[in-house]
C-alpha atoms as a PDB file:
ATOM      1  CA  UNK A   1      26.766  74.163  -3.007  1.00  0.00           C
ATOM      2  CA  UNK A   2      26.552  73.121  -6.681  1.00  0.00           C
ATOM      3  CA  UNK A   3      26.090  69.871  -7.811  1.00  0.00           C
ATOM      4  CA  UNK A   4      28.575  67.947  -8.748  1.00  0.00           C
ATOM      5  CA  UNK A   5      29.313  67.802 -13.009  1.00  0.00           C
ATOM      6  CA  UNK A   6      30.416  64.447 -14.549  1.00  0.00           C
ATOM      7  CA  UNK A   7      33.782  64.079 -15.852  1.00  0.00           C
ATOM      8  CA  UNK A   8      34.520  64.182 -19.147  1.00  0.00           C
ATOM      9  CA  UNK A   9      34.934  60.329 -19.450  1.00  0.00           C
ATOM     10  CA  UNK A  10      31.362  59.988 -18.877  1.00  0.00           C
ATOM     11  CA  UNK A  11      30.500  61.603 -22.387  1.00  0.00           C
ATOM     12  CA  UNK A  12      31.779  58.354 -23.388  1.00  0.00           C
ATOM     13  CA  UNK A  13      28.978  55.280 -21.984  1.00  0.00           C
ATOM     14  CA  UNK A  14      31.152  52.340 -23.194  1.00  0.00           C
ATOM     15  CA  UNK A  15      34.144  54.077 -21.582  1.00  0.00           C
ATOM     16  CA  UNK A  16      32.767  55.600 -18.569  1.00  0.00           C
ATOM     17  CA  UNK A  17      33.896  54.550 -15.200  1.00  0.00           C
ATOM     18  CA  UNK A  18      32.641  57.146 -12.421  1.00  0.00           C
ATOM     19  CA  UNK A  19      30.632  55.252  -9.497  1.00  0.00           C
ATOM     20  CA  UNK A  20      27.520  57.540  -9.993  1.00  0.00           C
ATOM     21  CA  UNK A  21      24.818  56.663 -12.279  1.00  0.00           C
ATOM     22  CA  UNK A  22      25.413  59.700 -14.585  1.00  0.00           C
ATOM     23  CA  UNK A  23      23.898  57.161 -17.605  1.00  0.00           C
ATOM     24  CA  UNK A  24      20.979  55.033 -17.687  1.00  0.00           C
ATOM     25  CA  UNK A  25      22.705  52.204 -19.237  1.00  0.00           C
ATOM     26  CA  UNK A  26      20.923  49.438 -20.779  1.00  0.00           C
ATOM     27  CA  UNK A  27      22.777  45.978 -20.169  1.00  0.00           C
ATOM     28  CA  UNK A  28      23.943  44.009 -23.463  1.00  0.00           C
ATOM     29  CA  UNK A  29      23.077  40.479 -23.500  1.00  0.00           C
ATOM     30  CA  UNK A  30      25.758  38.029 -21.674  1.00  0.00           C
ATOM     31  CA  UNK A  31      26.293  34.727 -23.330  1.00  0.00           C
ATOM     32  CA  UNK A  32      28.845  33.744 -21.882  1.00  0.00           C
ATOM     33  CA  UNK A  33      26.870  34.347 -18.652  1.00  0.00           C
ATOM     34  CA  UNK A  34      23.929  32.824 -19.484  1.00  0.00           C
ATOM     35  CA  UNK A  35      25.825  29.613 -20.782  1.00  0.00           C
ATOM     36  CA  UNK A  36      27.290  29.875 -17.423  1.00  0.00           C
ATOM     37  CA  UNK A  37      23.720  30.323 -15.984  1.00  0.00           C
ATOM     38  CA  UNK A  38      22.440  27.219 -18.154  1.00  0.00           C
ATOM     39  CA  UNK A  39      25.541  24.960 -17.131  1.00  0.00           C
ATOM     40  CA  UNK A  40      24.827  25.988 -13.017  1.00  0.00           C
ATOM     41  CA  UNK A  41      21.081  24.873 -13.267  1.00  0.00           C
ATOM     42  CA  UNK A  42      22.511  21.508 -14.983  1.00  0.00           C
ATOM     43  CA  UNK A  43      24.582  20.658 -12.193  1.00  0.00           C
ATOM     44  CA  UNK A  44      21.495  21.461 -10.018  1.00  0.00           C
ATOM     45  CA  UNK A  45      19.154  18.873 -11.954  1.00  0.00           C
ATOM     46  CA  UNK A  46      19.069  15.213 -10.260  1.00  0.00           C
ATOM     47  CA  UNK A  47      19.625  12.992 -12.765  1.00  0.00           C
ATOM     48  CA  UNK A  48      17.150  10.562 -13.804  1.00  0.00           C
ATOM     49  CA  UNK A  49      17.573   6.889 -15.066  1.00  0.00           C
ATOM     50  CA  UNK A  50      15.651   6.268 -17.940  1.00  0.00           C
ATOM     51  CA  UNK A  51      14.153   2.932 -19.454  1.00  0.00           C
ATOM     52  CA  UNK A  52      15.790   2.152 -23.006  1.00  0.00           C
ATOM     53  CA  UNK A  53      13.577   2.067 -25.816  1.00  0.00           C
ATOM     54  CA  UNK A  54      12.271  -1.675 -26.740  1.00  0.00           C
ATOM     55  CA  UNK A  55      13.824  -3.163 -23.308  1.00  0.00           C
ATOM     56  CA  UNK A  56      12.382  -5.844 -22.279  1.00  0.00           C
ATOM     57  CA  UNK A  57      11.122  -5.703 -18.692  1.00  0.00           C
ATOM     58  CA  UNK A  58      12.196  -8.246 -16.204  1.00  0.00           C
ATOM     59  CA  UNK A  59       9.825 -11.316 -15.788  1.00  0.00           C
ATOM     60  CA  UNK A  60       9.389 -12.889 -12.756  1.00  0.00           C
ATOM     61  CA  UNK A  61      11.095 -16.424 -11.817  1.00  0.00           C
ATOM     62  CA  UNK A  62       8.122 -18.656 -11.849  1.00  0.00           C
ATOM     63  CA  UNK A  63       7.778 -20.439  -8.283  1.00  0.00           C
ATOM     64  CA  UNK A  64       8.611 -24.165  -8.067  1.00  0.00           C
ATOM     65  CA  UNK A  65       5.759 -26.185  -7.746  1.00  0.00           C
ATOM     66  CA  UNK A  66       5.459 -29.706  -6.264  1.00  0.00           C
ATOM     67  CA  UNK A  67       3.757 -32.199  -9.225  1.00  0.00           C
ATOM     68  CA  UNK A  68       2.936 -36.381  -7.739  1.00  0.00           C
ATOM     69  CA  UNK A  69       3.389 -37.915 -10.921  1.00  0.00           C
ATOM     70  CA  UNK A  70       6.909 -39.658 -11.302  1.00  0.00           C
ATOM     71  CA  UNK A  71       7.270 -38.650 -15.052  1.00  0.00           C
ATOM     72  CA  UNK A  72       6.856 -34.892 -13.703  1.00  0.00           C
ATOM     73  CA  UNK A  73       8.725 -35.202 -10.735  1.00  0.00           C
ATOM     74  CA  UNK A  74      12.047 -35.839 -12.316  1.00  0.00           C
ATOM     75  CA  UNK A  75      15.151 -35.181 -10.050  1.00  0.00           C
ATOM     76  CA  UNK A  76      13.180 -33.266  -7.643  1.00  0.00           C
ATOM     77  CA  UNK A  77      13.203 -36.153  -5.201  1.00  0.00           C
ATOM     78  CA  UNK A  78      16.343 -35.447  -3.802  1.00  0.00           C
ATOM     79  CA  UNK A  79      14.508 -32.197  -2.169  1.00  0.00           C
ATOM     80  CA  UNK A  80      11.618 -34.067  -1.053  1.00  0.00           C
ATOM     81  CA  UNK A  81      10.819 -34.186   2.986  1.00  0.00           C
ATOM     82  CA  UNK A  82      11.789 -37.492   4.817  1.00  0.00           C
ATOM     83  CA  UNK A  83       7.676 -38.806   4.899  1.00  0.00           C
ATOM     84  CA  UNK A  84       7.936 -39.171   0.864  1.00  0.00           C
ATOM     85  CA  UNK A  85      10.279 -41.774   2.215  1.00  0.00           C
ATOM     86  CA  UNK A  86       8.683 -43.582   4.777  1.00  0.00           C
ATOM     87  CA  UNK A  87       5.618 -43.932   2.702  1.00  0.00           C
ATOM     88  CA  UNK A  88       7.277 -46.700   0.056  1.00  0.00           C
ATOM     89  CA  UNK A  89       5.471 -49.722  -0.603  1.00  0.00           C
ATOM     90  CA  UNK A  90       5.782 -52.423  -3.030  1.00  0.00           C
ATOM     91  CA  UNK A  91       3.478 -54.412  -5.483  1.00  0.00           C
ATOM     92  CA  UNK A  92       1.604 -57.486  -3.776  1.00  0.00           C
ATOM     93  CA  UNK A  93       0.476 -60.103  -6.570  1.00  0.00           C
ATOM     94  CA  UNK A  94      -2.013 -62.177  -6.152  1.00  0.00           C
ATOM     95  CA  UNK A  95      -3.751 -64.729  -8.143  1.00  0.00           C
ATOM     96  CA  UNK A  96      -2.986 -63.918 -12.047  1.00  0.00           C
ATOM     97  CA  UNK A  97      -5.437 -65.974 -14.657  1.00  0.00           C
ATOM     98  CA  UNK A  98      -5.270 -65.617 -18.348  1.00  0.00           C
ATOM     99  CA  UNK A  99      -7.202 -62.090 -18.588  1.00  0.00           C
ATOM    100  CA  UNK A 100      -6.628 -61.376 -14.997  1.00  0.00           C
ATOM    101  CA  UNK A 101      -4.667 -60.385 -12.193  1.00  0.00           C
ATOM    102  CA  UNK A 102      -5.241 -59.387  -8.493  1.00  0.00           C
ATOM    103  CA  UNK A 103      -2.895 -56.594  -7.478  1.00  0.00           C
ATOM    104  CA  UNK A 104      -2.397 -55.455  -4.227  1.00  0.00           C
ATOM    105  CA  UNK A 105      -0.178 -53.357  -2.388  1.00  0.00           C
ATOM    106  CA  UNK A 106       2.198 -53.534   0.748  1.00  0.00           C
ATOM    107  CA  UNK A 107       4.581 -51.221   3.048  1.00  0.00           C
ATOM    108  CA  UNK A 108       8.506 -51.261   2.641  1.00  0.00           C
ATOM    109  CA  UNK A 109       9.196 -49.287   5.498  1.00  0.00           C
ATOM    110  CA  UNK A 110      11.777 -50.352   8.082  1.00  0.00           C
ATOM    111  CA  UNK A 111      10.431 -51.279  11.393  1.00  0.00           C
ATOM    112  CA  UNK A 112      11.569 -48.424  12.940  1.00  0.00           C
ATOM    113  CA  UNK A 113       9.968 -46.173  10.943  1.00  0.00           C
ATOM    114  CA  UNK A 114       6.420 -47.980  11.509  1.00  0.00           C
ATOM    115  CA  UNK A 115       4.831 -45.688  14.351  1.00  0.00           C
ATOM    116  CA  UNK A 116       6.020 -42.647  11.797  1.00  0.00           C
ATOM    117  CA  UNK A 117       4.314 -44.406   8.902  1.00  0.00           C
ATOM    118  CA  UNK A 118       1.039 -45.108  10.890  1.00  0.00           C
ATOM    119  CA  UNK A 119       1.003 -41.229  11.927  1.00  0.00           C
ATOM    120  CA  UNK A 120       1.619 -40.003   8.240  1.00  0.00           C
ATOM    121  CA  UNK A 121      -2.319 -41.484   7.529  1.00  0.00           C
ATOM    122  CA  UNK A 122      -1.978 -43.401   4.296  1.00  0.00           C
ATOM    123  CA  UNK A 123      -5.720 -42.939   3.093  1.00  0.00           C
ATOM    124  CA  UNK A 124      -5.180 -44.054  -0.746  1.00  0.00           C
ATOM    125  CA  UNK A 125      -3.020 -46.252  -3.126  1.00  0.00           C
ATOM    126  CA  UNK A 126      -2.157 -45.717  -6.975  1.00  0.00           C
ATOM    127  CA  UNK A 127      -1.919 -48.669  -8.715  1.00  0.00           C
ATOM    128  CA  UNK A 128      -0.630 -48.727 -12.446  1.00  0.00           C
ATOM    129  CA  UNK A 129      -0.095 -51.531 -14.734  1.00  0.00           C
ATOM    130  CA  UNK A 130       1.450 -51.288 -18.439  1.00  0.00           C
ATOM    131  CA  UNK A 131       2.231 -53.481 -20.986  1.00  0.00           C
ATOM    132  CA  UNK A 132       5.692 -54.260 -22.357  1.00  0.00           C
ATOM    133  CA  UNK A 133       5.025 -51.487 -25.346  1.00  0.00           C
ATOM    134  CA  UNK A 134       4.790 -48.868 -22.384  1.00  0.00           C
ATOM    135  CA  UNK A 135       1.170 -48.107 -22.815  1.00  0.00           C
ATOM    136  CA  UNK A 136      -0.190 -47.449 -19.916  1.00  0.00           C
ATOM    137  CA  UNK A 137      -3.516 -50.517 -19.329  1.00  0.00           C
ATOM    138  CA  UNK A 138      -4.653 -49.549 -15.829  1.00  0.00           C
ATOM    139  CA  UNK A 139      -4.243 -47.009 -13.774  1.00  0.00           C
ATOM    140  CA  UNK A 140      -6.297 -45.636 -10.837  1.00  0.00           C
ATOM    141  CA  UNK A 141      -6.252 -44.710  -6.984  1.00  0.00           C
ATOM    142  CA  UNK A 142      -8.371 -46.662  -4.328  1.00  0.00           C
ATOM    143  CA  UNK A 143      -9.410 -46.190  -0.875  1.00  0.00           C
ATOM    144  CA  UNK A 144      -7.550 -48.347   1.523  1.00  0.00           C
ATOM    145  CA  UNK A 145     -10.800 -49.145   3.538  1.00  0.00           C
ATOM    146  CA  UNK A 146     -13.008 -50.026   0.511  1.00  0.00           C
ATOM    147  CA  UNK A 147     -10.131 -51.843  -1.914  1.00  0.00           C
ATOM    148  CA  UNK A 148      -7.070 -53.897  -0.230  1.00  0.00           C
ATOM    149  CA  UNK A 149      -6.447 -55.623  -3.962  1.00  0.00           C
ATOM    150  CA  UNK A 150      -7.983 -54.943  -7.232  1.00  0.00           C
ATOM    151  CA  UNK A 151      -8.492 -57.404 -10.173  1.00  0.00           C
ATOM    152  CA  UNK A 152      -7.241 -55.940 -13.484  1.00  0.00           C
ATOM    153  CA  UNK A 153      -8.291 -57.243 -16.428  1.00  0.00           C
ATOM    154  CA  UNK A 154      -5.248 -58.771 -18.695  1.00  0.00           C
ATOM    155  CA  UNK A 155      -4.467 -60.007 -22.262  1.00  0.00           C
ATOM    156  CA  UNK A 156      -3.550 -64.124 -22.013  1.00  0.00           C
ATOM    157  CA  UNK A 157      -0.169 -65.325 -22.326  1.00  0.00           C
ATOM    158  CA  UNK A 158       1.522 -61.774 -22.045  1.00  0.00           C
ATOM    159  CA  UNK A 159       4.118 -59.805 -20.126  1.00  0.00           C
ATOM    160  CA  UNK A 160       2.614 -56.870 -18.147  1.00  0.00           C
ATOM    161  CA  UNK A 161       4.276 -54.370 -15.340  1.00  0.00           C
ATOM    162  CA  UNK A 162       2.923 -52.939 -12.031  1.00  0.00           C
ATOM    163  CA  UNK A 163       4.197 -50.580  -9.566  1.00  0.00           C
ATOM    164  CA  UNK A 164       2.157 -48.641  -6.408  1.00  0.00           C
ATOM    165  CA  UNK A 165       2.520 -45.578  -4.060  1.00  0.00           C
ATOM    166  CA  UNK A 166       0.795 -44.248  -1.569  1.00  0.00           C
ATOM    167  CA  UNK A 167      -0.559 -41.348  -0.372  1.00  0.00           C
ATOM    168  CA  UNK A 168      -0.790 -39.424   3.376  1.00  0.00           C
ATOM    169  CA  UNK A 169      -3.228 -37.385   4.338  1.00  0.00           C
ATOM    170  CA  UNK A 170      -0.829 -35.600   7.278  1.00  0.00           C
ATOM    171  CA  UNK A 171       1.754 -34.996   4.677  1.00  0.00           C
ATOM    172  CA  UNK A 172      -0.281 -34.100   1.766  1.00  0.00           C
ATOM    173  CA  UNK A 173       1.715 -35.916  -0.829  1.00  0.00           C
ATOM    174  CA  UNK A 174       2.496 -39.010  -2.536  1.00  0.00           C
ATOM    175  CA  UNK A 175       4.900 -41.629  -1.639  1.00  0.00           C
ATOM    176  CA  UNK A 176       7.740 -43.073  -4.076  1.00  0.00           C
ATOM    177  CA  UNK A 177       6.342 -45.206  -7.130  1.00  0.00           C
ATOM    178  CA  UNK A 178       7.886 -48.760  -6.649  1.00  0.00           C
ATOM    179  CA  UNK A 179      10.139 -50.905  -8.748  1.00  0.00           C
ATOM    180  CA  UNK A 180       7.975 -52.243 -11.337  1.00  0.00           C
ATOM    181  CA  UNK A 181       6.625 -55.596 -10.669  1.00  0.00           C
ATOM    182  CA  UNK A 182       6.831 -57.990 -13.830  1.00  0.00           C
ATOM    183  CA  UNK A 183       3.370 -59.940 -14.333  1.00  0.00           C
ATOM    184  CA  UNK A 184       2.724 -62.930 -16.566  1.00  0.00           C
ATOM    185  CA  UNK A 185      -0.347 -63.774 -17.368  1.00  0.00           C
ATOM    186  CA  UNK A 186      -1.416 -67.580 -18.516  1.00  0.00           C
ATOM    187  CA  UNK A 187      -1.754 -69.163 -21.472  1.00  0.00           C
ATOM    188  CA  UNK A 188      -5.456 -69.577 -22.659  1.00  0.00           C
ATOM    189  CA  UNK A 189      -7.010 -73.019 -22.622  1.00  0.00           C
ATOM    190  CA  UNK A 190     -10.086 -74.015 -24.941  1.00  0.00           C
ATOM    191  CA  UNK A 191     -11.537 -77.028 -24.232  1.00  0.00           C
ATOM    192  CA  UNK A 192     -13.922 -78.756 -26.391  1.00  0.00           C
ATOM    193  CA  UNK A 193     -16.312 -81.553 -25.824  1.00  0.00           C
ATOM    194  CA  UNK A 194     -16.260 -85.012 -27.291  1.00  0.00           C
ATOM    195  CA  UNK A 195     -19.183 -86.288 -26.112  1.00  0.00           C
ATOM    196  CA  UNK A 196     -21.796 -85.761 -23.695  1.00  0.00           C
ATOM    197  CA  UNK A 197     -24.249 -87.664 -22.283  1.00  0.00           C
ATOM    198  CA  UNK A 198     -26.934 -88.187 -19.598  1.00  0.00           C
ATOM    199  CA  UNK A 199     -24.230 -88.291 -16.259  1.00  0.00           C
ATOM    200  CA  UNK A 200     -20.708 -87.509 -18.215  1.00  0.00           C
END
């Protein structure tokens, strides 16, 4: 049986249309196709968020922390627990000289609040004493079982201030400061002698 002949057509390769591979064709290049090819792959790629250039990266929100001085403290009272409370006190005066005054201190809490304050284990007082120009003359915290008062030493015949807290050793903070307690201290007093002799 003889083999079969191409058709005529296939003298033609751009033209030729027979199923049999009666030309080794080469392929031409597709772009269309390979754009396609390019645009598939795309589609395929999981996208990927990026950092702008020069942004700034988030800082962290510092954490609050709890300060014991009243001129740090501000308006964070209001968020305090109920022991900062129940450990007020108040400014005890004793006697005040002309370069002197004993200070002491003593407990506002309510009576029914007493077993709480004797639980919270006030172990220290604050006492702080300033002059009518603000500056600060004395200021210092004492052991309740060594120092029930303290003398301060004074100017004569001027205005000073004092206020006290305390502090709990159960809680581990510091009570309220106190309304300030206006001091006076005496005039000062010279005497001098006439005359002296052997018994006056």
């Amino acid at each position: 049986m003889p083999a079969p002949t191409a058709p005529a057509s296939c003298e033609d390769e751009e033209t030729c249309v027979c199923c049999c591979c009666c030309h080794k064709r080469t392929p031409k290049a597709n772009p269309k196709g390979i754009e396609a090819a390019n645009t598939f792959i795309a589609a395929d790629d999981v996208p990927v968020k990026t950092q702008k250039p020069f942004e700034a990266a988030p800082t962290a929100t510092p954490s609050p922390v709890m300060l014991d001085d009243e001129d740090e403290l501000g308006s964070d009272e209001e968020d305090m627990p109920d022991a900062y409370y129940k450990l007020s006190a108040t400014v005890v005066v004793g006697p005040v000289g002309e370069v002197f005054a004993e200070l002491g201190y003593r407990s506002t809490a309510d009576a029914d609040d007493a077993n709480d304050v004797a639980a919270l284990r006030v172990t220290r007082w604050q006492l702080k004493v300033q002059d009518t120009e603000a500056v600060k003359l004395y200021d210092s915290q004492m052991d309740i079982k060594v120092h029930q008062t303290r003398m301060v030493k004074l100017r004569p015949d001027a205005l000073f201030t004092a206020k006290v807290r305390l502090w709990s050793d159960k809680a581990q903070l510091w009570g309220p400061w106190c309304s300030a307690v206006r001091i006076r201290t005496m005039r000062e007093v010279r005497c001098t002698p006439n005359d002296i002799g052997e018994d006056y």
